[in-house]
C-alpha atoms as a PDB file:
ATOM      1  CA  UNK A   1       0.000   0.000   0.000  1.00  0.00           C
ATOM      2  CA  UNK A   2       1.502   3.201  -0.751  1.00  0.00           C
ATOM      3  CA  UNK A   3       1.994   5.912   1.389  1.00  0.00           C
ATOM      4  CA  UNK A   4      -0.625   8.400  -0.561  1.00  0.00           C
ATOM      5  CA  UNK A   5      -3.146   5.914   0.289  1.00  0.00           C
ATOM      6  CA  UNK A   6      -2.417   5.165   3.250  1.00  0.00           C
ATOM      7  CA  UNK A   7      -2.412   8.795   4.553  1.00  0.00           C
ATOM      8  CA  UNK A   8      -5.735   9.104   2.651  1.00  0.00           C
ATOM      9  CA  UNK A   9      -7.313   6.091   4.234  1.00  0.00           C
ATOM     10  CA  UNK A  10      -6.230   7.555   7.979  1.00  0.00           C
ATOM     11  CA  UNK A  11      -7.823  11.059   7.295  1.00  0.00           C
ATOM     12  CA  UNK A  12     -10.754   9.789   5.212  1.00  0.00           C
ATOM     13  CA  UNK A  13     -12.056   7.621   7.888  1.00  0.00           C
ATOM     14  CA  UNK A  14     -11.624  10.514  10.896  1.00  0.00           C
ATOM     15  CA  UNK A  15     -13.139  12.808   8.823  1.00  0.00           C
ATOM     16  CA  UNK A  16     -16.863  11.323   9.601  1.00  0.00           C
ATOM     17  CA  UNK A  17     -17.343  13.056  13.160  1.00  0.00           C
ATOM     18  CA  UNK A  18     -17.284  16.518  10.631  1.00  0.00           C
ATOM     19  CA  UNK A  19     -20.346  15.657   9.031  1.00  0.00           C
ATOM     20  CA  UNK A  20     -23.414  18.380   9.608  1.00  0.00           C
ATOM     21  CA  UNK A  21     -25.758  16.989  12.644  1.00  0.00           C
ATOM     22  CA  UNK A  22     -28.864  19.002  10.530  1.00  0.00           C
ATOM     23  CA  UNK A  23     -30.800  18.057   8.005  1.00  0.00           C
ATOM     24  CA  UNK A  24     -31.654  20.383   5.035  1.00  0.00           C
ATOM     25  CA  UNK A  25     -35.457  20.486   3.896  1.00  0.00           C
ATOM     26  CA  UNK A  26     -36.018  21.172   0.616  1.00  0.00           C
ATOM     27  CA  UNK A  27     -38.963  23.306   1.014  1.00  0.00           C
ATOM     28  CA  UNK A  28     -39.536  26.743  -0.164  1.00  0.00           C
ATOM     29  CA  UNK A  29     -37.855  28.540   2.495  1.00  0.00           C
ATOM     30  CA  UNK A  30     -35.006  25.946   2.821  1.00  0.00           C
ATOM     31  CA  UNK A  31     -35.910  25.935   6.900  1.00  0.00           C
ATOM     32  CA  UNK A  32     -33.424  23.286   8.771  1.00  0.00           C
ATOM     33  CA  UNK A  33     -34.941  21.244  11.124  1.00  0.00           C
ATOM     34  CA  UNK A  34     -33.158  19.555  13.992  1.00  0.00           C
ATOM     35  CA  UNK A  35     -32.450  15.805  13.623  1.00  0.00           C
ATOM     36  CA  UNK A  36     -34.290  12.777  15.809  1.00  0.00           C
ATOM     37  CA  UNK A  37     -32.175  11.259  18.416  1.00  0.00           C
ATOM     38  CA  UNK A  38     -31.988   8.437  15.906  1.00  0.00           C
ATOM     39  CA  UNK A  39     -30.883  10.590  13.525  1.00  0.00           C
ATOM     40  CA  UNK A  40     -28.470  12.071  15.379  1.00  0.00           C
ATOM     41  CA  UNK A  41     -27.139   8.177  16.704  1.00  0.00           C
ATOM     42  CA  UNK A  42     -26.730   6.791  13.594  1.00  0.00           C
ATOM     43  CA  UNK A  43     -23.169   8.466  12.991  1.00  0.00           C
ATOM     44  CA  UNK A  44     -21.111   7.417  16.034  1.00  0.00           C
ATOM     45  CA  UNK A  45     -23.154   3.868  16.155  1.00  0.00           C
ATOM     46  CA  UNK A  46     -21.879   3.366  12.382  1.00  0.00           C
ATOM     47  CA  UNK A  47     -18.568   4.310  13.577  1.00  0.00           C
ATOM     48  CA  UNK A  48     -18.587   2.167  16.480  1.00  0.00           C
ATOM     49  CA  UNK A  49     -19.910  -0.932  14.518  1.00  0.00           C
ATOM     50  CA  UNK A  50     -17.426  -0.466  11.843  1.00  0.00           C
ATOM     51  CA  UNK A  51     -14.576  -0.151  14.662  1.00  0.00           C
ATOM     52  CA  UNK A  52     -15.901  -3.196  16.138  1.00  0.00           C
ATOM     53  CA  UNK A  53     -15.767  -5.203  12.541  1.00  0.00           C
ATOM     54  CA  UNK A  54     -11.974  -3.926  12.146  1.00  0.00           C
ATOM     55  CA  UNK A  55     -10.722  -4.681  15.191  1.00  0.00           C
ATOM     56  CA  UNK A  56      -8.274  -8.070  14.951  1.00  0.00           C
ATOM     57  CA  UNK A  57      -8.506  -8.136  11.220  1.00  0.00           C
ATOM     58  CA  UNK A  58      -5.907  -8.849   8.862  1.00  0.00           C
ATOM     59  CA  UNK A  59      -6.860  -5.671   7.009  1.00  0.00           C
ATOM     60  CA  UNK A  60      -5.700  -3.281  10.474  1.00  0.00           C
ATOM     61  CA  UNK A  61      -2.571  -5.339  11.418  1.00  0.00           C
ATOM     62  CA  UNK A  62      -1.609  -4.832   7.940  1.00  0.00           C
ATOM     63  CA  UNK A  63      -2.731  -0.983   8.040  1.00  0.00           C
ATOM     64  CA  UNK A  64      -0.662  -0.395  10.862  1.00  0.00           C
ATOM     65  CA  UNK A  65       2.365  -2.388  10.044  1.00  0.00           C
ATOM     66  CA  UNK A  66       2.701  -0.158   6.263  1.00  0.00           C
ATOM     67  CA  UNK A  67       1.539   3.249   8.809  1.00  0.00           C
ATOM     68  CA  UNK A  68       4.543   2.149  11.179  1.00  0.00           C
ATOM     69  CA  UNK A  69       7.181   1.360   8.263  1.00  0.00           C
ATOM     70  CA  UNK A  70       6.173   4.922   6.752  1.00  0.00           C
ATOM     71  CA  UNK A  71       6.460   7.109  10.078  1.00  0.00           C
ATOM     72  CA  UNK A  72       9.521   5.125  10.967  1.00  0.00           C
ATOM     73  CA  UNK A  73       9.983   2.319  13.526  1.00  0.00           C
ATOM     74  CA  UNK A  74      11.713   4.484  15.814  1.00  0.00           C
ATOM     75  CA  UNK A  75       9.156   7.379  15.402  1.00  0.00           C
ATOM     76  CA  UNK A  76       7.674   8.656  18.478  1.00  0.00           C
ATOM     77  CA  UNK A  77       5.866  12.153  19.338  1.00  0.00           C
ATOM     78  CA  UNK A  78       3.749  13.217  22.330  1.00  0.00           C
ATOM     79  CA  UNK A  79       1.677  15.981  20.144  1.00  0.00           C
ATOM     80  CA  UNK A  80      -1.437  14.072  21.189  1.00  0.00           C
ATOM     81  CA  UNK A  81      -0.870  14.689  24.713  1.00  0.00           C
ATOM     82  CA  UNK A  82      -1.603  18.122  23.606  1.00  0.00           C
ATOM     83  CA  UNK A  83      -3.989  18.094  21.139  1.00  0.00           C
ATOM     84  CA  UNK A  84      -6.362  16.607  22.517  1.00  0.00           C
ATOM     85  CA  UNK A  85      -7.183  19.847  25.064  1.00  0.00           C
ATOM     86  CA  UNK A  86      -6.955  22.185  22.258  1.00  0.00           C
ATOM     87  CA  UNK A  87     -10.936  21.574  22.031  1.00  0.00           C
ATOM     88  CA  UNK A  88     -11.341  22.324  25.492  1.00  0.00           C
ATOM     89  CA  UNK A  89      -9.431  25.640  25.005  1.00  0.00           C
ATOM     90  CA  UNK A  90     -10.999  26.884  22.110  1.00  0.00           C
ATOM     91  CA  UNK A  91     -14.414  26.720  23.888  1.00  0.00           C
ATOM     92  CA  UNK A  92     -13.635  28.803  26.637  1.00  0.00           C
ATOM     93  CA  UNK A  93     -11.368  31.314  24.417  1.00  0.00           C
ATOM     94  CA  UNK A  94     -14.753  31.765  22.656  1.00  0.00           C
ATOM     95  CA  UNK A  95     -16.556  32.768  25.495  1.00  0.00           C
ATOM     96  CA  UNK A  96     -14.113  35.389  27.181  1.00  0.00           C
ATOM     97  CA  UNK A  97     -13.986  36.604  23.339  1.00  0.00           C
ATOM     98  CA  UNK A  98     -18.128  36.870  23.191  1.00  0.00           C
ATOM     99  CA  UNK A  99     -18.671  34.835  20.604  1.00  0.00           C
ATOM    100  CA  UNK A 100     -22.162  33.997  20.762  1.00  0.00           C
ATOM    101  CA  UNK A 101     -22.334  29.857  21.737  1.00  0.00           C
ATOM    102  CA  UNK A 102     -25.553  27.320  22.549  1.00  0.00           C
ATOM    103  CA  UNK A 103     -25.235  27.786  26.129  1.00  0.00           C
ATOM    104  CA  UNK A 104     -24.252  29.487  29.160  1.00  0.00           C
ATOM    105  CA  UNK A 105     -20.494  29.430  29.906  1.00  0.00           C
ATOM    106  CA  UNK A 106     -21.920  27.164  33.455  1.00  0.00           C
ATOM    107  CA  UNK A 107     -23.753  24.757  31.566  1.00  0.00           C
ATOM    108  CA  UNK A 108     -21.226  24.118  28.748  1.00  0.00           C
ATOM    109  CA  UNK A 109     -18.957  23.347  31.901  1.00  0.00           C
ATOM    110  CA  UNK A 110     -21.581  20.870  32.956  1.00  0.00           C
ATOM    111  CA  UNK A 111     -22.059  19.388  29.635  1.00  0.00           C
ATOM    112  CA  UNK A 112     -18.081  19.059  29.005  1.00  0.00           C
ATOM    113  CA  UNK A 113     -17.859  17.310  32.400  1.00  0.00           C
ATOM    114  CA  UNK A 114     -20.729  14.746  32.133  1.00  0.00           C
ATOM    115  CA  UNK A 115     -19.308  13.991  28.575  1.00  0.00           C
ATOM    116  CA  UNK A 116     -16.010  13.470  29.425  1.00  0.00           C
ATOM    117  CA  UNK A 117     -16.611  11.526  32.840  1.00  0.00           C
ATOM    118  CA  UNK A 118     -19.382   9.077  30.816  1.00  0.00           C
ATOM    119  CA  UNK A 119     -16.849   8.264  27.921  1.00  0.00           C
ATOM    120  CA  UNK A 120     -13.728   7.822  30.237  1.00  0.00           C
ATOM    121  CA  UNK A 121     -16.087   5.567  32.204  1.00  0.00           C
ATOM    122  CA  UNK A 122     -17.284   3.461  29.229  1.00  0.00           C
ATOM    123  CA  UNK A 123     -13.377   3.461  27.576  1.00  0.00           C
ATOM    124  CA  UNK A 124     -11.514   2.145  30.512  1.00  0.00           C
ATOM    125  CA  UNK A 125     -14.090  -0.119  31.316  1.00  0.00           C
ATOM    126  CA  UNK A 126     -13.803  -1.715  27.512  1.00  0.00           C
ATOM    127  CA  UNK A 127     -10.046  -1.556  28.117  1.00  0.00           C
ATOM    128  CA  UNK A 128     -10.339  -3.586  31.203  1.00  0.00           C
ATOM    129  CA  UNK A 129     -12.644  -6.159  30.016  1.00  0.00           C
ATOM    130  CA  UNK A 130     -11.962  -6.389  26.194  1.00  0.00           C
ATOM    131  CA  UNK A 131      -7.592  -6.483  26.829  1.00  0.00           C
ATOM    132  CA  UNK A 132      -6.910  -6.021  23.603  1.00  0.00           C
ATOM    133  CA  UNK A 133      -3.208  -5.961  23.018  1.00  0.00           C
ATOM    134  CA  UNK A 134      -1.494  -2.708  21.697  1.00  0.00           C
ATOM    135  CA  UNK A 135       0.198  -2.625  18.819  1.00  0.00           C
ATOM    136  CA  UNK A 136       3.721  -1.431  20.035  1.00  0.00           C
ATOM    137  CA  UNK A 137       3.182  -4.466  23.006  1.00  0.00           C
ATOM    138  CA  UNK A 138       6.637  -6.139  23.330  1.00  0.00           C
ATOM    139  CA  UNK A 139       7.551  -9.804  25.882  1.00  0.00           C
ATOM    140  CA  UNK A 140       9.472  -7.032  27.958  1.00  0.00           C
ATOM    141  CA  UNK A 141       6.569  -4.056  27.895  1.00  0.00           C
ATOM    142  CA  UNK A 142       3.190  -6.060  27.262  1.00  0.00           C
ATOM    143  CA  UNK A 143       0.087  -3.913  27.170  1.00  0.00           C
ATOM    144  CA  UNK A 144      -3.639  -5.156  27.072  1.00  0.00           C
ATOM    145  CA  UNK A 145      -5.480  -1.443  27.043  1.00  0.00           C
ATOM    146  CA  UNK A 146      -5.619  -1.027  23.133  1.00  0.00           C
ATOM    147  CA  UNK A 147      -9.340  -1.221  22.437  1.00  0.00           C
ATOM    148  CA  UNK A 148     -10.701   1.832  22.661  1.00  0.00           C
ATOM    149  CA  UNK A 149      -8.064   4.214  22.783  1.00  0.00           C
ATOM    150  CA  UNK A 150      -8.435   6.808  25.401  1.00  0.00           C
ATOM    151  CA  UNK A 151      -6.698   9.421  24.177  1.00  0.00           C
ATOM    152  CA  UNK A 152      -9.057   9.418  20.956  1.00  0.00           C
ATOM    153  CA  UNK A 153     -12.144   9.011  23.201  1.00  0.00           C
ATOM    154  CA  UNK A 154     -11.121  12.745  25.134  1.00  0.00           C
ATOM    155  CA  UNK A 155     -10.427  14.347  21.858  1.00  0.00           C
ATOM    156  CA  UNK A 156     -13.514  13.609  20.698  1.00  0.00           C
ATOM    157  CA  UNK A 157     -15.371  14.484  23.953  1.00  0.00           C
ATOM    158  CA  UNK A 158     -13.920  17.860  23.777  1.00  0.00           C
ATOM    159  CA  UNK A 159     -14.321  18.093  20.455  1.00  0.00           C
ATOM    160  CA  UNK A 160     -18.099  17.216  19.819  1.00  0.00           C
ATOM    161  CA  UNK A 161     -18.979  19.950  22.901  1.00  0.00           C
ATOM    162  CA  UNK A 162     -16.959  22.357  20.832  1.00  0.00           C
ATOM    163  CA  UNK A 163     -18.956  21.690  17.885  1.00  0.00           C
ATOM    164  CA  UNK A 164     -22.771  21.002  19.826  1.00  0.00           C
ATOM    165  CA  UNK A 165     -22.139  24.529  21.126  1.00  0.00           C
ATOM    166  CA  UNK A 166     -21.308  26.486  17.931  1.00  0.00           C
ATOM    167  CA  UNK A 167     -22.295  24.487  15.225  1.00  0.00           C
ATOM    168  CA  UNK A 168     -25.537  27.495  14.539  1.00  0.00           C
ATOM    169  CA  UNK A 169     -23.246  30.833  15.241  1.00  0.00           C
ATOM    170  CA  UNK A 170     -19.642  29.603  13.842  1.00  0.00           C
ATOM    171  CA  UNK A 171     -19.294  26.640  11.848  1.00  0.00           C
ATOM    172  CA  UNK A 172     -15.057  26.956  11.257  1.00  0.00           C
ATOM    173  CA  UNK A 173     -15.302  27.384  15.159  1.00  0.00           C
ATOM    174  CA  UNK A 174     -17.137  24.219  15.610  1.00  0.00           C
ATOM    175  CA  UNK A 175     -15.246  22.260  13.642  1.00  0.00           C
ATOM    176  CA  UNK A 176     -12.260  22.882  14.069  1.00  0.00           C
ATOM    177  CA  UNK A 177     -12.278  20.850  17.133  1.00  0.00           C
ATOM    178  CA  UNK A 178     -12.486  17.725  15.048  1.00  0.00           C
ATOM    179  CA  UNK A 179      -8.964  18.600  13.720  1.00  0.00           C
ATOM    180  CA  UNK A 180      -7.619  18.426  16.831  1.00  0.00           C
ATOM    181  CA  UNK A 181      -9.093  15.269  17.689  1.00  0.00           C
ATOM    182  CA  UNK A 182      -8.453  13.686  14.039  1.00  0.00           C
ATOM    183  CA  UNK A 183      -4.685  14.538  14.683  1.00  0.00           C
ATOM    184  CA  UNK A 184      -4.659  13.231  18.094  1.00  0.00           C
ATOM    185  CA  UNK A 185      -6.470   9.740  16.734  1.00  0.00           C
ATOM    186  CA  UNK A 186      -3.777   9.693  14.068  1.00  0.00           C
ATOM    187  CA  UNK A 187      -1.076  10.445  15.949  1.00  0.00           C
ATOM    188  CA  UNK A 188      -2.187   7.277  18.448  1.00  0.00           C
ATOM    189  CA  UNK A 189      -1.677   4.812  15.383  1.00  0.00           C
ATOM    190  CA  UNK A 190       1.245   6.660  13.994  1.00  0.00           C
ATOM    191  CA  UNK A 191       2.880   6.138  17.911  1.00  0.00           C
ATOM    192  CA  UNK A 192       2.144   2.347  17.405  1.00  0.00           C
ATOM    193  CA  UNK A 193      -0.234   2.572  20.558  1.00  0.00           C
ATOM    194  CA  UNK A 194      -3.717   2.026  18.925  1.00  0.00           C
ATOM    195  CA  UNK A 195      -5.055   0.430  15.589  1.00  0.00           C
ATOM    196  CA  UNK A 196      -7.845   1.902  13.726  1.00  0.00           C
ATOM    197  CA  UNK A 197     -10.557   0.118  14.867  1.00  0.00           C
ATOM    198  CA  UNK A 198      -9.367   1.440  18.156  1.00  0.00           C
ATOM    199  CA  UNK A 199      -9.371   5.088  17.474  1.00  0.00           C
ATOM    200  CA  UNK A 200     -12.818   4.241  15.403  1.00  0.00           C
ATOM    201  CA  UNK A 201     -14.777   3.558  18.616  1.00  0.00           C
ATOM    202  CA  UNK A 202     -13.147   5.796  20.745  1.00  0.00           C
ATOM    203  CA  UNK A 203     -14.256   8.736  18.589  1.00  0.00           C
ATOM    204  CA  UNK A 204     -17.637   6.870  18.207  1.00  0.00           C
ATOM    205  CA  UNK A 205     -18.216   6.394  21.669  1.00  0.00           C
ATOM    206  CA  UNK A 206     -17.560   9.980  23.176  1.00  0.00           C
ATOM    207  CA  UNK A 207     -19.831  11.643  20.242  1.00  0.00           C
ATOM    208  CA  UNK A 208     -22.259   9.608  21.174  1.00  0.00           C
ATOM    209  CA  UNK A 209     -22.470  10.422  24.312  1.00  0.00           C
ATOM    210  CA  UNK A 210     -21.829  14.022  23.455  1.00  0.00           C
ATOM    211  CA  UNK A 211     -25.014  13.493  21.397  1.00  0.00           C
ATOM    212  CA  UNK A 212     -27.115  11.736  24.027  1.00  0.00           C
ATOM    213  CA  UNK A 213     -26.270  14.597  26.793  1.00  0.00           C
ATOM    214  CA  UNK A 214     -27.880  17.507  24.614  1.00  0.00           C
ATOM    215  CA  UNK A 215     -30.443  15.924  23.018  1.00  0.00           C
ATOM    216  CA  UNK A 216     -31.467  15.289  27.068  1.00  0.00           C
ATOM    217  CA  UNK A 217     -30.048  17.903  28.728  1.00  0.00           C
ATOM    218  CA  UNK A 218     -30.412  15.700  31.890  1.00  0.00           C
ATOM    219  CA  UNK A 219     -28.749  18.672  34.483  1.00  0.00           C
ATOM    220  CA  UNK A 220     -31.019  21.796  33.840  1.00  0.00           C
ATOM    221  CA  UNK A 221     -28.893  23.524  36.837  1.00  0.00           C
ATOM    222  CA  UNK A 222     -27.150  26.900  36.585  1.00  0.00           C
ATOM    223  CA  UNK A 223     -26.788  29.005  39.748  1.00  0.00           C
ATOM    224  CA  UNK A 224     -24.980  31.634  37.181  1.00  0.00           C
ATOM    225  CA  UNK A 225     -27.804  32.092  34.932  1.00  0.00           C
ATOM    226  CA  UNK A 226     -28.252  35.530  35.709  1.00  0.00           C
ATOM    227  CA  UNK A 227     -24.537  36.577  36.359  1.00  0.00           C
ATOM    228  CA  UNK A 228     -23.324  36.869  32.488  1.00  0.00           C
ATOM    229  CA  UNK A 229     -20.288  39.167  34.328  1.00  0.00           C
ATOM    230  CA  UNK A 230     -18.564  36.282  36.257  1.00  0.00           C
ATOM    231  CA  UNK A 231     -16.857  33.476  34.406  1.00  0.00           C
ATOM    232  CA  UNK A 232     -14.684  30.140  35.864  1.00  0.00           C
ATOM    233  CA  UNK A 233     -12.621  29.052  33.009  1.00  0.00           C
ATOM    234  CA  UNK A 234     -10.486  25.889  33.526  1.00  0.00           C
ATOM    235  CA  UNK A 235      -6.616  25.282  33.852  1.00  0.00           C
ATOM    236  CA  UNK A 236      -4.849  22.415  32.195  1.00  0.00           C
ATOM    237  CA  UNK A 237      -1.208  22.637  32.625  1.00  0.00           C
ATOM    238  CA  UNK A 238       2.007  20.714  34.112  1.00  0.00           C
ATOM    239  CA  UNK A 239       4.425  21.517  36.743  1.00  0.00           C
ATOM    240  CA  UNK A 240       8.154  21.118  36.001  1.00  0.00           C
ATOM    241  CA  UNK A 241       7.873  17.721  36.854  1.00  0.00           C
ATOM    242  CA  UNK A 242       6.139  16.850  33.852  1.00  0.00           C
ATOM    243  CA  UNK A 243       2.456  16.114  36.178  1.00  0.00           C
ATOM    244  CA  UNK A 244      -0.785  16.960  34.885  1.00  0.00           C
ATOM    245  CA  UNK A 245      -2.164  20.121  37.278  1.00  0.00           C
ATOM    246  CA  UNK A 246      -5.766  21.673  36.888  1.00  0.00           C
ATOM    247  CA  UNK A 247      -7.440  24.517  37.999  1.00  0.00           C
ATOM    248  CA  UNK A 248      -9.549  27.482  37.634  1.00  0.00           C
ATOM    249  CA  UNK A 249      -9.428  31.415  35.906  1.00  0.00           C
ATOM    250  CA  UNK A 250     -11.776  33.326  37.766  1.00  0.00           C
ATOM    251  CA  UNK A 251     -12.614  36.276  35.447  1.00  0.00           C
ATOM    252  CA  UNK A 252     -15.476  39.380  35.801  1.00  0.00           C
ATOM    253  CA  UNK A 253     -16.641  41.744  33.920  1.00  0.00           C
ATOM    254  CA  UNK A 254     -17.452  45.594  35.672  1.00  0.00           C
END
C-alpha cells in the first residue's frame, strides 16, 4: 500500500465526526430542522460498529504495520498529549472573546464534564474487560489497554462539545475541534499505541455520548444564569515535573 493511500485512508475515515448533525429540507424557504435522536445516533453507532468489525482483522494489522514502516519504527511524538485539550481551550477562548455559543459558559462546563466523565467511564471499562493488546506491546513491555483508545475518546469528547455549542453561530469554530481530535487519533496509530478500529470507537463512543447529553439535557442547573459578568474558566497545565495540574481562571466583567 503506498503511502498516498495510506495517509488518505487515515484522514478519510476521521473525517466522519465533521459531518453536519442538521438536516436540510427542501422546502420553499429551505428551513433546517433539527435531527431525531436516531438521527443524530446513527453516525457514532456506524462508527462504532465499523470499529468493532476492524478490530483483529488482517486488514488493520496490515494498516498499521505499512503506517509504522512509513512514520519510521523508531518514530515517536507526544503531540497528542496536547492536542487533545486544544478543544477544550478553544471553547472557553470563545466565550471570554463573546462569541455567541448554545449555552451558558456554566452549563457548557456541565455538559463538558458529564461527557467526558461518561466516555472515560465506558473506555476504561472496555479496556479492562476487552484487553486487547497494543500494537507497540513487546515480551518485555506487554500492554492489554488497546481497544478503545483513550486518548481518541477525550479528543472527541472535547471536540463534539466544541462543535454542539457552535455548530448554529460559527461553523469553522465548531469544527475545528475535530482537527484536533483527528490529529490526536492519528497520531495514536502513527505512535504504534492504537489500531484503527481502536481510534474508530473511541471517537464513536464519546460523540455519542456528546449526542445523548444535549439531546437530554439531563442537568437543567445553573446558579450563574443571571450573572453573564462572572466566568470560571479551567486550567490544564504541568508543573516542572512533567504532572498533569488543573485549575480554575476566575474572570469578571465591571
Amino acid at each position: 500500500m503506498s503511502y498516498i493511500r495510506i495517509i488518505t485512508l487515515v484522514i478519510s475515515v476521521f473525517t466522519f465526526p465533521a459531518l453536519n448533525s442538521q438536516i436540510i429540507l427542501l422546502d420553499k424557504k429551505h428551513l433546517k430542522k433539527e435531527k431525531s435522536l436516531l438521527q443524530k445516533s446513527i453516525l457514532p453507532v456506524s462508527i462504532i460498529i465499523s470499529g468493532a468489525a476492524l478490530s483483529k482483522s488482517f486488514f488493520e494489522k496490515n494498516l498499521q504495520k505499512d503506517i509504522r514502516k512509513f512514520a519510521g519504527n523508531n518514530f515517536h511524538s507526544s503531540i497528542e498529549d496536547y492536542t487533545r485539550y486544544a478543544p477544550i481551550i478553544e471553547l472557553y477562548a470563545a466565550d471570554i472573546l463573546n462569541i455567541k455559543a448554545k449555552n451558558h459558559w456554566f452549563d457548557q462546563t456541565k455538559n463538558l464534564t458529564m461527557s467526558i466523565l461518561i466516555t472515560d467511564f465506558i473506555t476504561y471499562k472496555l479496556k479492562r474487560g476487552i484487553k486487547k493488546e497494543r500494537p507497540g506491546s513487546t515480551i518485555t513491555h506487554p500492554s492489554y489497554e488497546s481497544f478503545p483508545s483513550g486518548h481518541t475518546s477525550f479528543a472527541f469528547a472535547n471536540a463534539s462539545v466544541l462543535y454542539q455549542e457552535f455548530k448554529d453561530s460559527n461553523k469553522i469554530l465548531a469544527y475545528s475541534g475535530y482537527a484536533f481530535a483527528i490529529t490526536t487519533g492519528s497520531f495514536r496509530m502513527l505512535n504504534n499505541a492504537h489500531y484503527l478500529s481502536d481510534v474508530l470507537v473511541g471517537a464513536g463512543i464519546a460523540i455519542l455520548v456528546t449526542e445523548l447529553i444535549y439531546h437530554f439535557e439531563p442537568i437543567k442547573w445553573n446558579p450563574f444564569k443571571k450573572k453573564e459578568n462572572i466566568t470560571f474558566v479551567p486550567k490544564i497545565g504541568r508543573d516542572d515535573f512533567g504532572k498533569e495540574n488543573y485549575g480554575l481562571y476566575f474572570n469578571i466583567r465591571f
